[in-house]
N, C-alpha and C. Protein backbone atom coordinates (compact mmCIF):
# COMPACT_ATOMS: atom_id res chain seq x y z
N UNK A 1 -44.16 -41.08 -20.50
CA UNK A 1 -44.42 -40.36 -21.76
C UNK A 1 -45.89 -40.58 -22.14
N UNK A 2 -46.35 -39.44 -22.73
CA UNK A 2 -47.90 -39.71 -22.75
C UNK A 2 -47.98 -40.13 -23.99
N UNK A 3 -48.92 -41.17 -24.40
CA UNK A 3 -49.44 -42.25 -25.82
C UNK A 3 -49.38 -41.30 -26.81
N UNK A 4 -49.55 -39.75 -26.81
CA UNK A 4 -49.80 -38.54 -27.54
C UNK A 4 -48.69 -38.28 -28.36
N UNK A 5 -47.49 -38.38 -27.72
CA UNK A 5 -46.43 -38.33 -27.62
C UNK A 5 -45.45 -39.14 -28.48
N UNK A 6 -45.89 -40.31 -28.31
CA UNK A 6 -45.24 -41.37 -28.53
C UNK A 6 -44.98 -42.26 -30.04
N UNK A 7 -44.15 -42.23 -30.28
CA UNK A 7 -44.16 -43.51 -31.99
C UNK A 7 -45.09 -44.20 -31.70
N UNK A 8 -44.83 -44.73 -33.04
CA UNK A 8 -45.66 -46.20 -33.02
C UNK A 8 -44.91 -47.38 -32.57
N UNK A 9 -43.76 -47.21 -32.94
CA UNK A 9 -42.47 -48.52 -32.11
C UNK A 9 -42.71 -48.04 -30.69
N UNK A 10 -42.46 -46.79 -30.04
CA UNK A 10 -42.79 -47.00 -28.54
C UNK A 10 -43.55 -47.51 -28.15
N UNK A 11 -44.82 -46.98 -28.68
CA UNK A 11 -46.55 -47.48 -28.18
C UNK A 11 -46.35 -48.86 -28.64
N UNK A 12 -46.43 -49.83 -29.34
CA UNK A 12 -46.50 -50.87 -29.21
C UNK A 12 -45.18 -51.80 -28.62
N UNK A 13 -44.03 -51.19 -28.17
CA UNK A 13 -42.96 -51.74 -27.37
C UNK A 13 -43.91 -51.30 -25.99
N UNK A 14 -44.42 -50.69 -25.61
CA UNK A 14 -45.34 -50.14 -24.79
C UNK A 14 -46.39 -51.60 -24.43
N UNK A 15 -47.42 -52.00 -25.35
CA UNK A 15 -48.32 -52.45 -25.16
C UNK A 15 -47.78 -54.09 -24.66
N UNK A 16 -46.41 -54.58 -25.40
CA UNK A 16 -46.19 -55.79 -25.01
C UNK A 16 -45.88 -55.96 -23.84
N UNK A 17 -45.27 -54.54 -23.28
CA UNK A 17 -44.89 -54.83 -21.72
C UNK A 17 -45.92 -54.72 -21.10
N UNK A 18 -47.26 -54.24 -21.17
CA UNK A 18 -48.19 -54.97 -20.78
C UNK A 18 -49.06 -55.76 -20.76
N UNK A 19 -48.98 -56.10 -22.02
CA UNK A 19 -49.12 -57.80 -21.94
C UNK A 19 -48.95 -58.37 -21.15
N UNK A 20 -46.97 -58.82 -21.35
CA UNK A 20 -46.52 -59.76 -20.54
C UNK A 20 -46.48 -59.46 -18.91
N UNK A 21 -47.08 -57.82 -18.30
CA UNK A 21 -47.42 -57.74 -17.05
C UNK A 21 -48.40 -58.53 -16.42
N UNK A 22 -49.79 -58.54 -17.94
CA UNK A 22 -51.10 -59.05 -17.32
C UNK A 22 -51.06 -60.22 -17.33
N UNK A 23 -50.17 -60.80 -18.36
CA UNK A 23 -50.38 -62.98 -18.22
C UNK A 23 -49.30 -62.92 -17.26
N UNK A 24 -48.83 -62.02 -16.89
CA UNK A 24 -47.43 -63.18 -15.54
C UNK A 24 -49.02 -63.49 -14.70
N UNK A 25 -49.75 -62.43 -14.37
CA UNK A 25 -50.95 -62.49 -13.33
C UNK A 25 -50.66 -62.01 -12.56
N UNK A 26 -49.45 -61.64 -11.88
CA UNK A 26 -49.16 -61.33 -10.52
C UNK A 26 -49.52 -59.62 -10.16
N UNK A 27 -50.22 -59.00 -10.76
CA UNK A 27 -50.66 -57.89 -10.76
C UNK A 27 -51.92 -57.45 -9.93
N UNK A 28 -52.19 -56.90 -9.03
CA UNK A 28 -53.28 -56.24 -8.57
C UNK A 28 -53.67 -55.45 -8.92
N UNK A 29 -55.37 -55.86 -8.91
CA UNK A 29 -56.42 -55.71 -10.21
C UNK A 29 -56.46 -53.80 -10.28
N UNK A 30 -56.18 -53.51 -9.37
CA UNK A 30 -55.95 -51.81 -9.79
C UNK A 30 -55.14 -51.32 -10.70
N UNK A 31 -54.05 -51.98 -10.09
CA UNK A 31 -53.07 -51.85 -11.67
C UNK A 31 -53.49 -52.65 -12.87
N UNK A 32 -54.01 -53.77 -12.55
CA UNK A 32 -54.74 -54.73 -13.93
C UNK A 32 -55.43 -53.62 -14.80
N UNK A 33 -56.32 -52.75 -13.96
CA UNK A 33 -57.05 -51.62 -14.50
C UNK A 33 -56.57 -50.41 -15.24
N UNK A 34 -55.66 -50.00 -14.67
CA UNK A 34 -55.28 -48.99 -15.39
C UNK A 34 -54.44 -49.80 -16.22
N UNK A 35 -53.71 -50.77 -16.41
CA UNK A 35 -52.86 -50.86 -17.30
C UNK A 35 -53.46 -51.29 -18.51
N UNK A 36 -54.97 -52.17 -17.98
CA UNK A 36 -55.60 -52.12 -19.59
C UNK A 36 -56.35 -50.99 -20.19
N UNK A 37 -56.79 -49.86 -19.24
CA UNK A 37 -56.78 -48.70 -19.85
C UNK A 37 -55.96 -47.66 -20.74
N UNK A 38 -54.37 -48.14 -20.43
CA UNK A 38 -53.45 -47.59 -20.84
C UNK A 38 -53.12 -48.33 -22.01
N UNK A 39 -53.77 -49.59 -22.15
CA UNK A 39 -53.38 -50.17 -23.53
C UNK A 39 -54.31 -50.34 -24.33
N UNK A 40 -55.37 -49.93 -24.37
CA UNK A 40 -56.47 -49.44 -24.61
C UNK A 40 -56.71 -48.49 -25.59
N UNK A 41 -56.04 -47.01 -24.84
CA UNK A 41 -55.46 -45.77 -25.24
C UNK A 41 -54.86 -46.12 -26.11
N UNK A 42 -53.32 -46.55 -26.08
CA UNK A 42 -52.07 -47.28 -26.93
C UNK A 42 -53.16 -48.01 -28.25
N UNK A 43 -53.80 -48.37 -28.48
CA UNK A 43 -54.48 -49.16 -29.59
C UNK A 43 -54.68 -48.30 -30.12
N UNK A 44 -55.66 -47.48 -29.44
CA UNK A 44 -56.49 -46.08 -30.67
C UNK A 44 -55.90 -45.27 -31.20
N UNK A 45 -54.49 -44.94 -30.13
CA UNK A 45 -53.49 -44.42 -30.69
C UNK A 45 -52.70 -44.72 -32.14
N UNK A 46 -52.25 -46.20 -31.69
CA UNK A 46 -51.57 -46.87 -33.07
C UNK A 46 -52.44 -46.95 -34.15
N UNK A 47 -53.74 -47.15 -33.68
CA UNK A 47 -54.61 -47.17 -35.15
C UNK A 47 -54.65 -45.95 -36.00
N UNK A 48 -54.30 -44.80 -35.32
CA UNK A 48 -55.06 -43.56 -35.91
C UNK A 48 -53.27 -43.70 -36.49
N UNK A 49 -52.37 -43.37 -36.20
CA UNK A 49 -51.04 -43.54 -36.23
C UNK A 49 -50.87 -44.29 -37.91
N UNK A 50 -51.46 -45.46 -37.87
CA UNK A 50 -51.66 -46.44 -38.80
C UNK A 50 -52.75 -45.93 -39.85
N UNK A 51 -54.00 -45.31 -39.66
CA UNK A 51 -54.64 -44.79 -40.48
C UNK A 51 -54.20 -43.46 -41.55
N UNK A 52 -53.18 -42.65 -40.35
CA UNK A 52 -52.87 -41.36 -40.98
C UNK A 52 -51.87 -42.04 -41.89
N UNK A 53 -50.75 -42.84 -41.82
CA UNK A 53 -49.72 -43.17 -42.46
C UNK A 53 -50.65 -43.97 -43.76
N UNK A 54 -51.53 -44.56 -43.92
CA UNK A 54 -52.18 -45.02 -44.84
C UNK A 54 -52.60 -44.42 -45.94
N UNK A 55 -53.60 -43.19 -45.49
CA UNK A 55 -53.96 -41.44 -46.04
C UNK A 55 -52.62 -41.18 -46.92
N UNK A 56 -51.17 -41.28 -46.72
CA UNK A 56 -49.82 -40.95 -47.38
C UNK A 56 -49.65 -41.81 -48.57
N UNK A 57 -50.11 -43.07 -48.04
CA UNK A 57 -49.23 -44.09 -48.99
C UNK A 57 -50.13 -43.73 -50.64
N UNK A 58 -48.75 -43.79 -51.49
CA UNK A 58 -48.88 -43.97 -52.60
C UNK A 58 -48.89 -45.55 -53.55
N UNK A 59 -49.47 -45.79 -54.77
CA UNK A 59 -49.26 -46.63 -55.57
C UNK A 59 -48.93 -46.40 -56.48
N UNK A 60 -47.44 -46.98 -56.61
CA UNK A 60 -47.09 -47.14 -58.40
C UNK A 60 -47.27 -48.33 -59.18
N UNK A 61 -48.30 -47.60 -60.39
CA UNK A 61 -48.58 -48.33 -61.24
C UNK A 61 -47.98 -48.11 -62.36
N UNK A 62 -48.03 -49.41 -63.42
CA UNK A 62 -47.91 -48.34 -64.86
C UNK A 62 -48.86 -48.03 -65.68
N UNK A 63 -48.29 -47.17 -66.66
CA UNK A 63 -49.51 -46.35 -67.44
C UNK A 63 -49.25 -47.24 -68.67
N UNK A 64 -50.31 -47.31 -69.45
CA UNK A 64 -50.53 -47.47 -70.94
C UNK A 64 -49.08 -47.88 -71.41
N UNK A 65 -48.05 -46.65 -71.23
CA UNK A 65 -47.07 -46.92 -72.13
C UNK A 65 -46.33 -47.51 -72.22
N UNK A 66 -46.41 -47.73 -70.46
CA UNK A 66 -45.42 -48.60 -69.27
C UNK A 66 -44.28 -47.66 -68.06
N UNK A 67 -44.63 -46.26 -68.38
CA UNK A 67 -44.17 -45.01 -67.58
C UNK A 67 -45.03 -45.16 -66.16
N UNK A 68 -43.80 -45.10 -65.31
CA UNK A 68 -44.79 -44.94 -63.37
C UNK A 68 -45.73 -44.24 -63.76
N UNK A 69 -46.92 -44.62 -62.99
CA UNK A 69 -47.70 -43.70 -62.30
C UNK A 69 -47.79 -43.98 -61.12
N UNK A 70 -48.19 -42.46 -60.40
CA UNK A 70 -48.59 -42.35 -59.46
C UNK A 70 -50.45 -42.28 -58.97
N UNK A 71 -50.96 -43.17 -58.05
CA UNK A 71 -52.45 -43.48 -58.00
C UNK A 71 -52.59 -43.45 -56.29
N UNK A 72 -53.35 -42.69 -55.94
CA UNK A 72 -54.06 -42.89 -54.70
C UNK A 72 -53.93 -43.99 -53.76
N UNK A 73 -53.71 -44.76 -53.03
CA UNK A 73 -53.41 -46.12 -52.06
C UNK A 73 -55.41 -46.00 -51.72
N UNK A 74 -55.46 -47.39 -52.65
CA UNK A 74 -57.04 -47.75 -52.17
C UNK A 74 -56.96 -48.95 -51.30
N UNK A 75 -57.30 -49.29 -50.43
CA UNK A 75 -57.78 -50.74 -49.89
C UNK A 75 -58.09 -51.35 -51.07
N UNK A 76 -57.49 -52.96 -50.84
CA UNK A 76 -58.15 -53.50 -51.71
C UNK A 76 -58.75 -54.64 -51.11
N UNK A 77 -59.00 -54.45 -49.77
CA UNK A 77 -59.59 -55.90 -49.19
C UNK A 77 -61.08 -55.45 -49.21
C-alpha cells in the first residue's frame, strides 16, 4: 500500500516494523536502504497527516458569561 494511501495507525504500525527490521541488524544494506527511505516517506507523511488534523482542531473556551466558545486551536508552546 502506498504511504499516500495509508492512515496514520497504518503508517506508523508501518514504521515500527521497520524499526524492529533495522535493530534485529540482520538486514542487507540494500534493503537497510530502501527501508529507511520508506520510513522516511512514512514520517513526512504522518507529519503532514498530523499537521492537517491540527488546522481542524477546535478550542473550547468560555466566554465572559461562562457560555462555550468556540476559538481557533493556537499552539501554545
Amino acid at each position: 500500500m502506498n504511504e499516500k494511501n495509508m492512515t496514520f495507525e497504518q503508517s506508523m504500525q508501518r514504521l515500527e516494523q521497520i524499526v524492529r527490521a533495522m535493530e534485529r541488524g540482520d538486514v542487507a544494506l540494500d534493503e537497510s536502504l530502501k527501508l529507511f527511505q520508506e520510513g522516511t516517506a512514512l514520517v513526512r507523511s504522518c507529519g503532514k497527516l498530523l499537521d492537517d488534523a491540527e488546522l481542524q482542531i477546535k478550542k473550547v473556551t468560555a466566554a465572559a458569561d461562562g457560555s462555550p466558545q468556540m476559538e481557533d486551536f493556537a499552539d501554545e508552546a
